[in-house]
Protein backbone atom coordinates (compact mmCIF):
# COMPACT_ATOMS: atom_id res chain seq x y z
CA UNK A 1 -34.53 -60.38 28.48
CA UNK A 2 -33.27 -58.60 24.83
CA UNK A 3 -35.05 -55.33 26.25
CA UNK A 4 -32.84 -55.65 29.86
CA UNK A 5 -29.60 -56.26 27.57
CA UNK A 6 -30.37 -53.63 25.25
CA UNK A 7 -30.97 -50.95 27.66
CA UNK A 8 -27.47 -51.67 29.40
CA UNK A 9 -26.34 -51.48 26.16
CA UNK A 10 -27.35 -48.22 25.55
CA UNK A 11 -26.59 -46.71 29.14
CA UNK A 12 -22.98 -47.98 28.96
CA UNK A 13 -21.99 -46.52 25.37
CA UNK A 14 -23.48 -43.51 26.28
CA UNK A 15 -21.29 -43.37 29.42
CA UNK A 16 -18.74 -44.02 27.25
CA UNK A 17 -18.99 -41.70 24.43
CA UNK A 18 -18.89 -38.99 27.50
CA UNK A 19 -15.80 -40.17 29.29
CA UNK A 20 -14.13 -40.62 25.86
CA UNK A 21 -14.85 -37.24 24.59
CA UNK A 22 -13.72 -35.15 28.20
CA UNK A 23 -10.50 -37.16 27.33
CA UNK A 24 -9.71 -35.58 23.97
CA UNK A 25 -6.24 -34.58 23.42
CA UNK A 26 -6.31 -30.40 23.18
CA UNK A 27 -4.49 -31.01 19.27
CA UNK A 28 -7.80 -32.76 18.33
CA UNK A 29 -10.22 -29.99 20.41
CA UNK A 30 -8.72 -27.42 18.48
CA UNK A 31 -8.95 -29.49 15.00
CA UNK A 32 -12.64 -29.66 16.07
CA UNK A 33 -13.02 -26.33 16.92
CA UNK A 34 -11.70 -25.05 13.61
CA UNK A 35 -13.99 -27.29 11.63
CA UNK A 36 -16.98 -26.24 12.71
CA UNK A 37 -15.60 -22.39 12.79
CA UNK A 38 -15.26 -22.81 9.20
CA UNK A 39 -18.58 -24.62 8.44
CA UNK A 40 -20.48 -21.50 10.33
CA UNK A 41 -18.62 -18.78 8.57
CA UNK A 42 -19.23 -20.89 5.04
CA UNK A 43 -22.99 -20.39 6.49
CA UNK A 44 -22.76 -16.59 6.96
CA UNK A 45 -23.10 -16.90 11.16
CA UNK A 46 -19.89 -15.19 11.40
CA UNK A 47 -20.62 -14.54 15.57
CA UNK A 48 -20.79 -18.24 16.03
CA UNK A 49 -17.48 -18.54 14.21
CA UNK A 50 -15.88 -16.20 16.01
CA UNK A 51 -16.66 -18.45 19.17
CA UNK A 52 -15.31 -21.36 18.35
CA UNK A 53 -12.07 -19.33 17.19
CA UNK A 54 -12.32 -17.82 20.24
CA UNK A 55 -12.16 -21.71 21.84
CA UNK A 56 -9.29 -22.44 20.28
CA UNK A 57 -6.98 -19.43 21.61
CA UNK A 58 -8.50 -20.26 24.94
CA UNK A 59 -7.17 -24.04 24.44
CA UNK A 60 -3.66 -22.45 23.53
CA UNK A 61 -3.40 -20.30 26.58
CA UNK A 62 -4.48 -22.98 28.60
CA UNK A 63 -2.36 -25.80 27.28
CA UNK A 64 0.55 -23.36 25.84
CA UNK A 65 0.13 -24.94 22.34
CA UNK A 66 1.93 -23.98 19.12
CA UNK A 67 -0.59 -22.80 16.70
CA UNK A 68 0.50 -22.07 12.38
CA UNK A 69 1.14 -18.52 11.92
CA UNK A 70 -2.03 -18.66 9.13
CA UNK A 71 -4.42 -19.87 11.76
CA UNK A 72 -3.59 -15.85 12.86
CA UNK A 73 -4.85 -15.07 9.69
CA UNK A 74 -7.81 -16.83 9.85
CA UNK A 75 -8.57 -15.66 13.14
CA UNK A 76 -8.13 -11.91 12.24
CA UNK A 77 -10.42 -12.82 8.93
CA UNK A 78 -13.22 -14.21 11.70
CA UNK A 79 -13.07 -11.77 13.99
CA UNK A 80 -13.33 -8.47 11.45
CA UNK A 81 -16.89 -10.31 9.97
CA UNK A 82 -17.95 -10.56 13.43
CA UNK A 83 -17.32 -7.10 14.25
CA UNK A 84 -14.75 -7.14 16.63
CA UNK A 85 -11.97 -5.04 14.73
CA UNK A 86 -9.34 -4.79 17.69
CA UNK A 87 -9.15 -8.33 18.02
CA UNK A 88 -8.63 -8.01 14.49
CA UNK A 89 -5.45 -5.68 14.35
CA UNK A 90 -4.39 -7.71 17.25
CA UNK A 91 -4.02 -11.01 15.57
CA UNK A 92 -2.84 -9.09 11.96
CA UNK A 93 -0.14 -7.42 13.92
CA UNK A 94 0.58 -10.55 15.40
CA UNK A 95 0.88 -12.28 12.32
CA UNK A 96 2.58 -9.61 10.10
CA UNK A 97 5.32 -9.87 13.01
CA UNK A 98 5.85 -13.42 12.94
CA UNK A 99 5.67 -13.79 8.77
CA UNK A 100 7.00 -11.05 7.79
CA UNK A 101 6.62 -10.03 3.91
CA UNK A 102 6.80 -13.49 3.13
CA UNK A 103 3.67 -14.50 4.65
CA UNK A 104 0.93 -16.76 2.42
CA UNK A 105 -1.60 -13.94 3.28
CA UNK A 106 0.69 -10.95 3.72
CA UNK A 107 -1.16 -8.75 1.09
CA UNK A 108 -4.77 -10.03 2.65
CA UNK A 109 -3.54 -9.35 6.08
CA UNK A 110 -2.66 -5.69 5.11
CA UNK A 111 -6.47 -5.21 3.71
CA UNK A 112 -7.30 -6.57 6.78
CA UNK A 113 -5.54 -4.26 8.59
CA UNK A 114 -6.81 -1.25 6.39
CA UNK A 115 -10.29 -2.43 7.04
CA UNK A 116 -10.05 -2.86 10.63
CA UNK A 117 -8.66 0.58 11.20
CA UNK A 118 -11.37 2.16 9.28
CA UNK A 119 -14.40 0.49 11.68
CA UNK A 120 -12.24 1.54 14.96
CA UNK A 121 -12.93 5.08 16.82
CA UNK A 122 -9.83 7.41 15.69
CA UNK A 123 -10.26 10.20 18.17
CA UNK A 124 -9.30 9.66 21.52
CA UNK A 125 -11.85 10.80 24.71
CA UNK A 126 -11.34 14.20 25.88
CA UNK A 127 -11.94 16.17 29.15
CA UNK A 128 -12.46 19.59 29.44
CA UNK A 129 -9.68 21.34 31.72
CA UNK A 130 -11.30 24.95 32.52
CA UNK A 131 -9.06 27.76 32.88
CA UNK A 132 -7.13 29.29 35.54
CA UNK A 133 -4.35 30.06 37.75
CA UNK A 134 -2.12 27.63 39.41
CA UNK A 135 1.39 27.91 41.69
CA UNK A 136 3.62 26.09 39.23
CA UNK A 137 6.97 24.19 40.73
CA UNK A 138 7.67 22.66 43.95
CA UNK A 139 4.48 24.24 46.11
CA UNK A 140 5.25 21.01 48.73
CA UNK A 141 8.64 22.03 49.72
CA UNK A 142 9.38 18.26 49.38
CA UNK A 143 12.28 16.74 47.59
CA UNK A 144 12.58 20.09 45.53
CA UNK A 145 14.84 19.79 42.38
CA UNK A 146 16.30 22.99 41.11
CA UNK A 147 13.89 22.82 37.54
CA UNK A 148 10.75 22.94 40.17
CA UNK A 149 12.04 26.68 41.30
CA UNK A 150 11.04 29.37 42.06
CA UNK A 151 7.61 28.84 42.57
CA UNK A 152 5.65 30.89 40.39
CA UNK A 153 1.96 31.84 39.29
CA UNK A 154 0.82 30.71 36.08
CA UNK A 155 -2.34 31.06 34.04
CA UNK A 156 -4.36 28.82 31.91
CA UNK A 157 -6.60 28.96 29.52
CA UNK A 158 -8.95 26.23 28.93
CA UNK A 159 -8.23 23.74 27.00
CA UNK A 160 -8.95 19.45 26.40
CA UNK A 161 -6.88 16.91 27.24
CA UNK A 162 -7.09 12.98 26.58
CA UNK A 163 -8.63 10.80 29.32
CA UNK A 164 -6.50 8.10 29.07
CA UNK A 165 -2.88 7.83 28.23
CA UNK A 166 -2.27 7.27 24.15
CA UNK A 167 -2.41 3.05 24.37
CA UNK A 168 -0.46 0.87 21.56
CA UNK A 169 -3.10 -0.10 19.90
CA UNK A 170 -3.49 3.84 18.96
CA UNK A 171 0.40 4.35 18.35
CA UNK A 172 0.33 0.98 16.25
CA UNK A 173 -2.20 2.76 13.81
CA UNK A 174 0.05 5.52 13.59
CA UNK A 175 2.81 2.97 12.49
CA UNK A 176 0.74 0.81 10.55
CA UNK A 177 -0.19 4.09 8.39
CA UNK A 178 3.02 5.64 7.95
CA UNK A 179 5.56 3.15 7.88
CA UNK A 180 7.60 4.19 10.89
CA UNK A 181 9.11 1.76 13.76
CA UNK A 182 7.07 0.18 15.96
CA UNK A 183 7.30 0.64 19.52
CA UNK A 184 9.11 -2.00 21.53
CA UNK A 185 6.53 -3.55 24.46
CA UNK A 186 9.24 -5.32 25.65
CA UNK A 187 7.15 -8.76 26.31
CA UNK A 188 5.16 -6.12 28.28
CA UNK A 189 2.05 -6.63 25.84
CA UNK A 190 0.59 -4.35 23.34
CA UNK A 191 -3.49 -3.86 22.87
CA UNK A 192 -4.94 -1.32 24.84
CA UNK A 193 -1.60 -0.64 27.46
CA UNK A 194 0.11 2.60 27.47
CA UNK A 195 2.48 3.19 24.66
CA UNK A 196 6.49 3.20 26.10
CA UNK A 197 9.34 3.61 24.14
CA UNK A 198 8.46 6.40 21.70
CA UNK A 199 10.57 9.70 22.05
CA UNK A 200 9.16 13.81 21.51
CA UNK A 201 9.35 13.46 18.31
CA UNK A 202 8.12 10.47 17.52
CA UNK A 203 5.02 12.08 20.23
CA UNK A 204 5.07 15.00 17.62
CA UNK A 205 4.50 12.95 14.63
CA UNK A 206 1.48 11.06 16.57
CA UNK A 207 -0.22 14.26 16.88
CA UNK A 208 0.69 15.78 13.69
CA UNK A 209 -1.10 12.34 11.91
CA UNK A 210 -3.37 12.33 13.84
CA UNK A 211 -5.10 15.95 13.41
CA UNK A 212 -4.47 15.38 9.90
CA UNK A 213 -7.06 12.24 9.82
CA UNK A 214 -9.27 13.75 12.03
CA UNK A 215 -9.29 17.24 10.60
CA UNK A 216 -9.08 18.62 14.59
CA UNK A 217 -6.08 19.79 15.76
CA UNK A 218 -3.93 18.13 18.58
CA UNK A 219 -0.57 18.87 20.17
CA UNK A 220 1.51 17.62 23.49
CA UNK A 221 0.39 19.67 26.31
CA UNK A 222 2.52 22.19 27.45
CA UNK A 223 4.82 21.97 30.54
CA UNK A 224 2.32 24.16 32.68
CA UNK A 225 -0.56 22.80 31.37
CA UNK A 226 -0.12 19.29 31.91
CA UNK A 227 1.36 20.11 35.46
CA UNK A 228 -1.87 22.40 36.05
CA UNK A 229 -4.33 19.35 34.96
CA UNK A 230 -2.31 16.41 37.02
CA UNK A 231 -2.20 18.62 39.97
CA UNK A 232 -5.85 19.74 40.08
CA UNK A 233 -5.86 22.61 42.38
CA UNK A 234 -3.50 20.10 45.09
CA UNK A 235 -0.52 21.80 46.94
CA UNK A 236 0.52 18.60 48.02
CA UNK A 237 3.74 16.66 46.89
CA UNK A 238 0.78 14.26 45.05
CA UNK A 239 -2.17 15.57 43.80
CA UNK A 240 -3.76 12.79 46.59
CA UNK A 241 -1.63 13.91 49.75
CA UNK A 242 2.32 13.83 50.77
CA UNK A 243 2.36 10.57 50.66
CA UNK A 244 3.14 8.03 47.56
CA UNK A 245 0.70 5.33 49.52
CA UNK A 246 -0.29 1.98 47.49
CA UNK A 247 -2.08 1.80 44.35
CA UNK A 248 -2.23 5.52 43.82
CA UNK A 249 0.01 5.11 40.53
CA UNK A 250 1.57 2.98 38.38
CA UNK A 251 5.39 3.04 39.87
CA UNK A 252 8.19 0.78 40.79
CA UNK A 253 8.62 0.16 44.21
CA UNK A 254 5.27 1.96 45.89
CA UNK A 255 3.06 -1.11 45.86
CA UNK A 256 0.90 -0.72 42.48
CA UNK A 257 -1.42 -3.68 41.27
């Protein structure tokens, strides 16, 4: 009879303990979370740290939860000993922005910063654009403006070009180093999106830091050159046909996902 009782016993607490815990209030999941974050990082296994961290933002998102500006910190801190150094600037960034110079850990979010810079790629991918001539203005005969004539023969010589636009992420290390204005996102988001909002000479400066950290030299492509690349050897109003079509670019009003 005791061994009948005592087996219920057991079945029901354990179905309790499991109903109890999927119940948890997402405050409490995150306080647990962070606890055992903490106690793996004290214990050197800074990937499993960076997990549970990783948890918690996922709990934020999820249940839009405020969060203290030093749990930022903490999170930058987590992710740099785990190697992840972007998610790193991201969080510092986010952080310096919401503390300011007053922050508990402004000075240890800067060395953060500095240290997260250092383990990142600078240089940016490059493609090789071979030489040669192209027909330079409005070769369509579509919706010509008066700066796209006359049409006229232009040669290039080789030269490289970045793959990908310069992202904020990049421009941001600019900033960070120098001391200039950020860009504004506009609630757009930051990370690895296209830099907007920066003017020529801000552009200038980029490059101009840039080949001085690198030791290679980079510029803005020149009018013909970057019209000679985006065209690639196309006579048509896009370098894909006459047509703007859907999901050929990133533009307002033609569709783009």
């Amino acid at each position: 009879m005791w061994e009948v009782i005592r087996s219920f016993f057991i079945v029901v607490l354990l179905g309790f303990s499991t109903i109890a815990s999927s119940q948890l209030p997402p405050e409490i999941m995150v306080d647990k979370h962070l606890i055992l974050a903490e106690e793996l990082f004290e214990k050197k296994d800074y990937a499993g740290a960076f997990k549970e961290m990783e948890k918690i933002v996922a709990l934020q998102k999820e249940h839009n939860l405020t969060l203290p500006d030093a749990f930022l910190f903490k999170y930058a801190k987590f992710a740099l000993k785990a190697g992840e150094p972007q998610t790193t600037l991201d969080a510092v960034n986010k952080y310096l922005v919401a503390v300011g110079k007053k922050g508990e850990f402004y000075k240890e979010a800067l060395a953060l910063l500095n240290e997260a810079e250092q383990m990142l790629p600078l240089e940016p991918e490059m493609v090789v654009i071979p030489a040669g001539s192209f027909w330079m203005g409005c070769v369509s005969g579509i919706d010509c403006d008066d700066d796209e004539k006359p049409v006229h023969s232009v040669r290039i010589e080789s030269f490289e070009m970045s793959k990908y636009e310069v992202t904020f992420e990049e421009y941001d290390r600019f900033t960070n180093a120098t001391g200039r204005e950020r860009a504004d996102d506009e609630g757009w988001g930051r990370g690895r999106r296209p830099v907007i909002n920066v003017s020529w000479y801000d552009t200038v400066a980029y490059a101009a830091w840039l080949s001085s950290r690198t030791g290679k030299t980079y510029r803005l492509p020149s009018e013909a050159e970057w019209e000679y690349a985006a065209r690639a050897g196309t006579t048509t109003q896009y370098s894909w046909g006459n047509d703007i079509g859907v999901n050929r670019a990133n533009c307002k009003g033609c569709g783009s996902q």
